[in-house]
PDB file of N, CA and C in Angstrom:
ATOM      1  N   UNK A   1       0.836  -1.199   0.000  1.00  0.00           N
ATOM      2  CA  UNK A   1       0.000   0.000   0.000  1.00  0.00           C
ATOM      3  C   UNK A   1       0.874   1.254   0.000  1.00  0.00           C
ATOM      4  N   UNK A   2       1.999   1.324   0.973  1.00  0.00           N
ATOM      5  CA  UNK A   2       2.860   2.500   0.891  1.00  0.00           C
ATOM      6  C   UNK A   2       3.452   2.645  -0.354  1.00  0.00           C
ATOM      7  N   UNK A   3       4.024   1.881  -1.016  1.00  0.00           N
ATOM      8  CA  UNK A   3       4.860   1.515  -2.620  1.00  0.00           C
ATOM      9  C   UNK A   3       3.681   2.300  -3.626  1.00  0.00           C
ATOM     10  N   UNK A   4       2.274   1.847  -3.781  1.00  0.00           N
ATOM     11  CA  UNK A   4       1.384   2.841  -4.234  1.00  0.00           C
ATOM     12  C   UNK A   4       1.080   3.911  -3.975  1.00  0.00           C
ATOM     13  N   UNK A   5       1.064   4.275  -2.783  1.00  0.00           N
ATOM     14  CA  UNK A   5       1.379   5.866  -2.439  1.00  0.00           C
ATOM     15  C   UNK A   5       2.485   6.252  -2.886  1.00  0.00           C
ATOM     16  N   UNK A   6       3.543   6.051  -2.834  1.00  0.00           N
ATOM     17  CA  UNK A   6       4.664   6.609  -2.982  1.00  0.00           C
ATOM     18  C   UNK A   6       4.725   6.775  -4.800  1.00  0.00           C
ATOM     19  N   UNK A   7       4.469   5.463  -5.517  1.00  0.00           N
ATOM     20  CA  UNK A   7       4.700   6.042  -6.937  1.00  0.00           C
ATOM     21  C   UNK A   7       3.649   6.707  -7.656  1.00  0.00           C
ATOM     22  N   UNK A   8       2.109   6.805  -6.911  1.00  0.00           N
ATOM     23  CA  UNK A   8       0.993   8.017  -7.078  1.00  0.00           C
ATOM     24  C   UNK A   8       1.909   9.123  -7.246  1.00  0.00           C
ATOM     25  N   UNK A   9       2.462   9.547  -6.060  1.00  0.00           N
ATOM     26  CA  UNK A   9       2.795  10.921  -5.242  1.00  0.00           C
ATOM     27  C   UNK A   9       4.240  11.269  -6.440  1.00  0.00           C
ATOM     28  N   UNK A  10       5.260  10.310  -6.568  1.00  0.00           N
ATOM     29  CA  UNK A  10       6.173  10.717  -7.506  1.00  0.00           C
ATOM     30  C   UNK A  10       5.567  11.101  -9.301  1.00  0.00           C
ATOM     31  N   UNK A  11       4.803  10.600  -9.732  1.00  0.00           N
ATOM     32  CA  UNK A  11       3.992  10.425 -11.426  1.00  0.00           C
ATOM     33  C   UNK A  11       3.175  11.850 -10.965  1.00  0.00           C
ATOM     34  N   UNK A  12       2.653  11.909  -9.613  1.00  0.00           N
ATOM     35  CA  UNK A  12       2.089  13.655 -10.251  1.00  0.00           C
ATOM     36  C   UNK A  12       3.172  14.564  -9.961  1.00  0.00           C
ATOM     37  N   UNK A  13       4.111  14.227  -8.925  1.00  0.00           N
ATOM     38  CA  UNK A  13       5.229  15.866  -9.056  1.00  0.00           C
ATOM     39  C   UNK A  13       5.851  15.738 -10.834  1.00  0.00           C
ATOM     40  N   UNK A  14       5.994  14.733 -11.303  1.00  0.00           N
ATOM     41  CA  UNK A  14       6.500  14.417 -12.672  1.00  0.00           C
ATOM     42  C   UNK A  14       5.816  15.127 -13.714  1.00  0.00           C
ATOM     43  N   UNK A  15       4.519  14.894 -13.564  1.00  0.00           N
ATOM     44  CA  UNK A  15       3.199  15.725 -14.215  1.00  0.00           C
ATOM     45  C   UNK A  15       3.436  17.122 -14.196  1.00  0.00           C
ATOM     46  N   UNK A  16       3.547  17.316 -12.891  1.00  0.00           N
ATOM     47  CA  UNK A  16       2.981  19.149 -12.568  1.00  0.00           C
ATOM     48  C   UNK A  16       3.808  19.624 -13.347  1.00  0.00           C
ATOM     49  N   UNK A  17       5.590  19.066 -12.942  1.00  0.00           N
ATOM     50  CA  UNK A  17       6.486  19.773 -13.656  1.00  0.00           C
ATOM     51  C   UNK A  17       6.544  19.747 -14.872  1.00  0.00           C
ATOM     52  N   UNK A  18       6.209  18.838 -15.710  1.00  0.00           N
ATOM     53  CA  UNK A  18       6.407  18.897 -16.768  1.00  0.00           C
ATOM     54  C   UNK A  18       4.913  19.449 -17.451  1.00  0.00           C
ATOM     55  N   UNK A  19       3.885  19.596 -17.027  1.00  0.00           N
ATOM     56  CA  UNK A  19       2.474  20.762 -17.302  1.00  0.00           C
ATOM     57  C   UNK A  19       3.350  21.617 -17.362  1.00  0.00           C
ATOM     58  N   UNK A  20       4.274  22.297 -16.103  1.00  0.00           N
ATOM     59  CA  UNK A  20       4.900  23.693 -16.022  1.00  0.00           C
ATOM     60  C   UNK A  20       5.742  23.918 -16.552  1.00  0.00           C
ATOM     61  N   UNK A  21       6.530  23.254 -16.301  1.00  0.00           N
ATOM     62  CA  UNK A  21       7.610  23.259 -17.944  1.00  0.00           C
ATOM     63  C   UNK A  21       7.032  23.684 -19.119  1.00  0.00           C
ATOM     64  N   UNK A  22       5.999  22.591 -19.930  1.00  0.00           N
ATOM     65  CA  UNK A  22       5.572  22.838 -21.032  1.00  0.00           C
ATOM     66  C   UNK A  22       4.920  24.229 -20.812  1.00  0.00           C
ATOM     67  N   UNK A  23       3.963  24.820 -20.297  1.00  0.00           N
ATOM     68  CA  UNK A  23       3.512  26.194 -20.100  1.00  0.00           C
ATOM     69  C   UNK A  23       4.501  27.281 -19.990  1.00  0.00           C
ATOM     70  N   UNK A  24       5.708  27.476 -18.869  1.00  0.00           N
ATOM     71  CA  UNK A  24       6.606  27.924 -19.238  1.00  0.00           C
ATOM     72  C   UNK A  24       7.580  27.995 -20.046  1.00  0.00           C
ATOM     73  N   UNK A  25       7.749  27.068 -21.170  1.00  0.00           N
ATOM     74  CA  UNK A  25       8.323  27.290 -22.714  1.00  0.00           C
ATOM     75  C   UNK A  25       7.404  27.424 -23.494  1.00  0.00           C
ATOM     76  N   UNK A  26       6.361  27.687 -23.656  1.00  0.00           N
ATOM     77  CA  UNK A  26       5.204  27.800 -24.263  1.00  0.00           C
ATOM     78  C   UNK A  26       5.307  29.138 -24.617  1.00  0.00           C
ATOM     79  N   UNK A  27       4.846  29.980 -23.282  1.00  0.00           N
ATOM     80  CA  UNK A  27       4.492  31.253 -23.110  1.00  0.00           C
ATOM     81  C   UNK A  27       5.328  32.057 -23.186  1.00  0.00           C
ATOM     82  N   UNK A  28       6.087  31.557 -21.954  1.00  0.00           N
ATOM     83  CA  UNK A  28       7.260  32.684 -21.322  1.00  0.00           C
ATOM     84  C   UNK A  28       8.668  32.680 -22.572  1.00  0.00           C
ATOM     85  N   UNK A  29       9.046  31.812 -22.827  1.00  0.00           N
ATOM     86  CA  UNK A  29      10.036  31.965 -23.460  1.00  0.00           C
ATOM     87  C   UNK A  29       9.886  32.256 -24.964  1.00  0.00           C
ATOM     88  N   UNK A  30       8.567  31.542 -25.600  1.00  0.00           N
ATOM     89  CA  UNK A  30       8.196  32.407 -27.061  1.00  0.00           C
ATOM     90  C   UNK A  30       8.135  34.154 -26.812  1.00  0.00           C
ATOM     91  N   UNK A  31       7.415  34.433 -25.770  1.00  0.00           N
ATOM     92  CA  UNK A  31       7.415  35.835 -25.621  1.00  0.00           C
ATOM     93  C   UNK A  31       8.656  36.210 -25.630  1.00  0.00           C
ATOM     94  N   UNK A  32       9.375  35.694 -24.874  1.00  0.00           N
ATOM     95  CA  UNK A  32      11.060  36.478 -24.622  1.00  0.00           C
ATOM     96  C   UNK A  32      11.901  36.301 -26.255  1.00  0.00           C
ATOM     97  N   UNK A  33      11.133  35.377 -26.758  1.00  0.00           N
ATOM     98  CA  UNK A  33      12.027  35.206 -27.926  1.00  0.00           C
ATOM     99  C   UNK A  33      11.617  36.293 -29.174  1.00  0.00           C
ATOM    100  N   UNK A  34      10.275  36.302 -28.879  1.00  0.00           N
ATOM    101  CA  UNK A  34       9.550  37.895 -29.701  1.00  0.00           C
ATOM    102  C   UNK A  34      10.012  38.989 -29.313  1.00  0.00           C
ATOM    103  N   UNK A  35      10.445  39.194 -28.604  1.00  0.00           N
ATOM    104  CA  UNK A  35      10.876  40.533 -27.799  1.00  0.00           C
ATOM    105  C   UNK A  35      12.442  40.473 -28.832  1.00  0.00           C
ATOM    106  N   UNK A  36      12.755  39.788 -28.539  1.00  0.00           N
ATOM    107  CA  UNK A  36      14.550  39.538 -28.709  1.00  0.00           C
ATOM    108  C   UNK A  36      14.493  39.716 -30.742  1.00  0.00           C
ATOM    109  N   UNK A  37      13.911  39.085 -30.814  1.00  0.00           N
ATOM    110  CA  UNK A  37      13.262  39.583 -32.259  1.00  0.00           C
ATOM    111  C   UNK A  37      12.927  40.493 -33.207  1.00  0.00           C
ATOM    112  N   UNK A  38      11.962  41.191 -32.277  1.00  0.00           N
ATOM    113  CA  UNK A  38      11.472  42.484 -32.427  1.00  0.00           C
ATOM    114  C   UNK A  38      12.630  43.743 -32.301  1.00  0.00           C
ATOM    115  N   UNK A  39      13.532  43.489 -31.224  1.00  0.00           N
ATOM    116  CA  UNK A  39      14.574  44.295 -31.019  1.00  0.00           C
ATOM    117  C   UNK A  39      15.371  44.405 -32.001  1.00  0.00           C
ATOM    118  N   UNK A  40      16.386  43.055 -32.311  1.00  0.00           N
ATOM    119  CA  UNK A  40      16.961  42.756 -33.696  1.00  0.00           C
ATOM    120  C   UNK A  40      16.788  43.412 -34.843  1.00  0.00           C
ATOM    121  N   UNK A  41      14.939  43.215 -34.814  1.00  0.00           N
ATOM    122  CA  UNK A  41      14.749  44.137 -36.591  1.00  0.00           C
ATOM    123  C   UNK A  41      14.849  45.316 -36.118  1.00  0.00           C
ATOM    124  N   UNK A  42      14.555  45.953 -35.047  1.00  0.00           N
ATOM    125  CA  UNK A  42      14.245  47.468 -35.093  1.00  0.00           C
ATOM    126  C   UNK A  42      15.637  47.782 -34.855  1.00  0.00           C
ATOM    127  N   UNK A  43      16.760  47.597 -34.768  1.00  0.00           N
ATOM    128  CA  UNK A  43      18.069  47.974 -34.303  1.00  0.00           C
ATOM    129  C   UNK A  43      18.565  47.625 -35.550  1.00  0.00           C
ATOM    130  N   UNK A  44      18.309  46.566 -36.748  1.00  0.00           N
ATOM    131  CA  UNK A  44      18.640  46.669 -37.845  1.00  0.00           C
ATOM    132  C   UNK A  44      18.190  47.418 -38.579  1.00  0.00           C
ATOM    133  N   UNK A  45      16.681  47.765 -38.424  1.00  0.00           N
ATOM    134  CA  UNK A  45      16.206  49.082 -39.552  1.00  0.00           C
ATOM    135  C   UNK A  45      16.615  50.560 -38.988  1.00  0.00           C
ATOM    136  N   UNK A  46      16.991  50.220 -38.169  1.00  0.00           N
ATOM    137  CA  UNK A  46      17.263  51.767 -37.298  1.00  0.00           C
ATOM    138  C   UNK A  46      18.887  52.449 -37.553  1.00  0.00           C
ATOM    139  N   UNK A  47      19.955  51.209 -37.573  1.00  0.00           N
ATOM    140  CA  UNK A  47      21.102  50.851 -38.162  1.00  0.00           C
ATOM    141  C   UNK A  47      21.085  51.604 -39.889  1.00  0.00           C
ATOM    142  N   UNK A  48      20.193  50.476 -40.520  1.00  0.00           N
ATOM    143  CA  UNK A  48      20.074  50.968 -42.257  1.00  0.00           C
ATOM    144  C   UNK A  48      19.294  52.305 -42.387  1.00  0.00           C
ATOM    145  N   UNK A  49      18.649  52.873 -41.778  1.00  0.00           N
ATOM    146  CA  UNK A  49      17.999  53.732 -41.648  1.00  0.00           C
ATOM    147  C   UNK A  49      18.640  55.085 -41.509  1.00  0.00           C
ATOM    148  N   UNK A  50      19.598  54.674 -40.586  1.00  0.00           N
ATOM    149  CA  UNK A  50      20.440  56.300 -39.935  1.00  0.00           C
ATOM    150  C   UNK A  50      21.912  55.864 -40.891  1.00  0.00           C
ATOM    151  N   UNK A  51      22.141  55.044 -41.605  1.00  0.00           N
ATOM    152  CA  UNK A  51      23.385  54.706 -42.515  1.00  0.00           C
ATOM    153  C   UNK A  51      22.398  55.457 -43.909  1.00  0.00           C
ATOM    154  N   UNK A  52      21.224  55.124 -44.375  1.00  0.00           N
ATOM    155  CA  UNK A  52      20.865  55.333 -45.561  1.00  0.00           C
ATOM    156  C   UNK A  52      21.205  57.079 -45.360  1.00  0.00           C
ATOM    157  N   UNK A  53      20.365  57.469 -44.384  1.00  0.00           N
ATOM    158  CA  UNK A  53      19.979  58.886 -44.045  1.00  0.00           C
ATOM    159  C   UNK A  53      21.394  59.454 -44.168  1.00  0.00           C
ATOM    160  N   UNK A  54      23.035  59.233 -43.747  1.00  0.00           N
ATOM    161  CA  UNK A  54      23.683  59.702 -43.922  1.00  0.00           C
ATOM    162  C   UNK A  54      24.303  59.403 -44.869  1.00  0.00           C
ATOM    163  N   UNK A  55      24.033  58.894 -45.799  1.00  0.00           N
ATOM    164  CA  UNK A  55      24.297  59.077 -47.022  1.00  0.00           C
ATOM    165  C   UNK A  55      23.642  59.738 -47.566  1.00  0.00           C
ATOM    166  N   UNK A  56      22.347  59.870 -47.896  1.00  0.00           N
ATOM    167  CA  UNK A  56      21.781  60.577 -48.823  1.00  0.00           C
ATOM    168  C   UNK A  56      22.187  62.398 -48.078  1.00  0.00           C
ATOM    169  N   UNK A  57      22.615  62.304 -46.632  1.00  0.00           N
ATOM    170  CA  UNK A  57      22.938  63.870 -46.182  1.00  0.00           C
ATOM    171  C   UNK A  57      24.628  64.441 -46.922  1.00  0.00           C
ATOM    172  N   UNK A  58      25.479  63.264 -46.898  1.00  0.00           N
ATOM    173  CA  UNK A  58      26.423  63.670 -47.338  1.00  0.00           C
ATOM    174  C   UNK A  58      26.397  63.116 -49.182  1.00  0.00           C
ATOM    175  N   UNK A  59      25.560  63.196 -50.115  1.00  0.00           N
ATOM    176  CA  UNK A  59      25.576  63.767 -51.248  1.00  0.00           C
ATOM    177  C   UNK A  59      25.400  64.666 -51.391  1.00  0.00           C
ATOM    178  N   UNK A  60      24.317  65.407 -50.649  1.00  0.00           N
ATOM    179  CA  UNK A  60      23.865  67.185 -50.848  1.00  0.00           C
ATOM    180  C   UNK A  60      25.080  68.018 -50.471  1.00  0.00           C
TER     181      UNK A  60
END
């Protein structure tokens, strides 16, 4: 009877964590990876942007 308690009690901490796991790479880390993303392009168009701009300032 204790041996069944005991491998009940281990198969759901196994569960929870890995529910939470999967939810926390789900959510949390796609978000962080959009962010990280989002930054990238805007620091690259912002980069080509202020490079284009000084070029077209130093032809005039």
């Amino acid at each position: 009877m204790k041996l069944g308690c005991y491998t009940k009690f281990i198969f759901t901490i196994i569960f929870v964590i890995g529910v939470g796991y999967y939810i926390i790479d789900k959510y949390v880390i796609t978000q962080f990876s959009e962010n990280i993303k989002k930054r990238i392009v805007l620091e690259f168009i912002d980069n080509n942007f202020q490079s284009a701009y000084k070029d077209s300032l130093s032809k005039y």
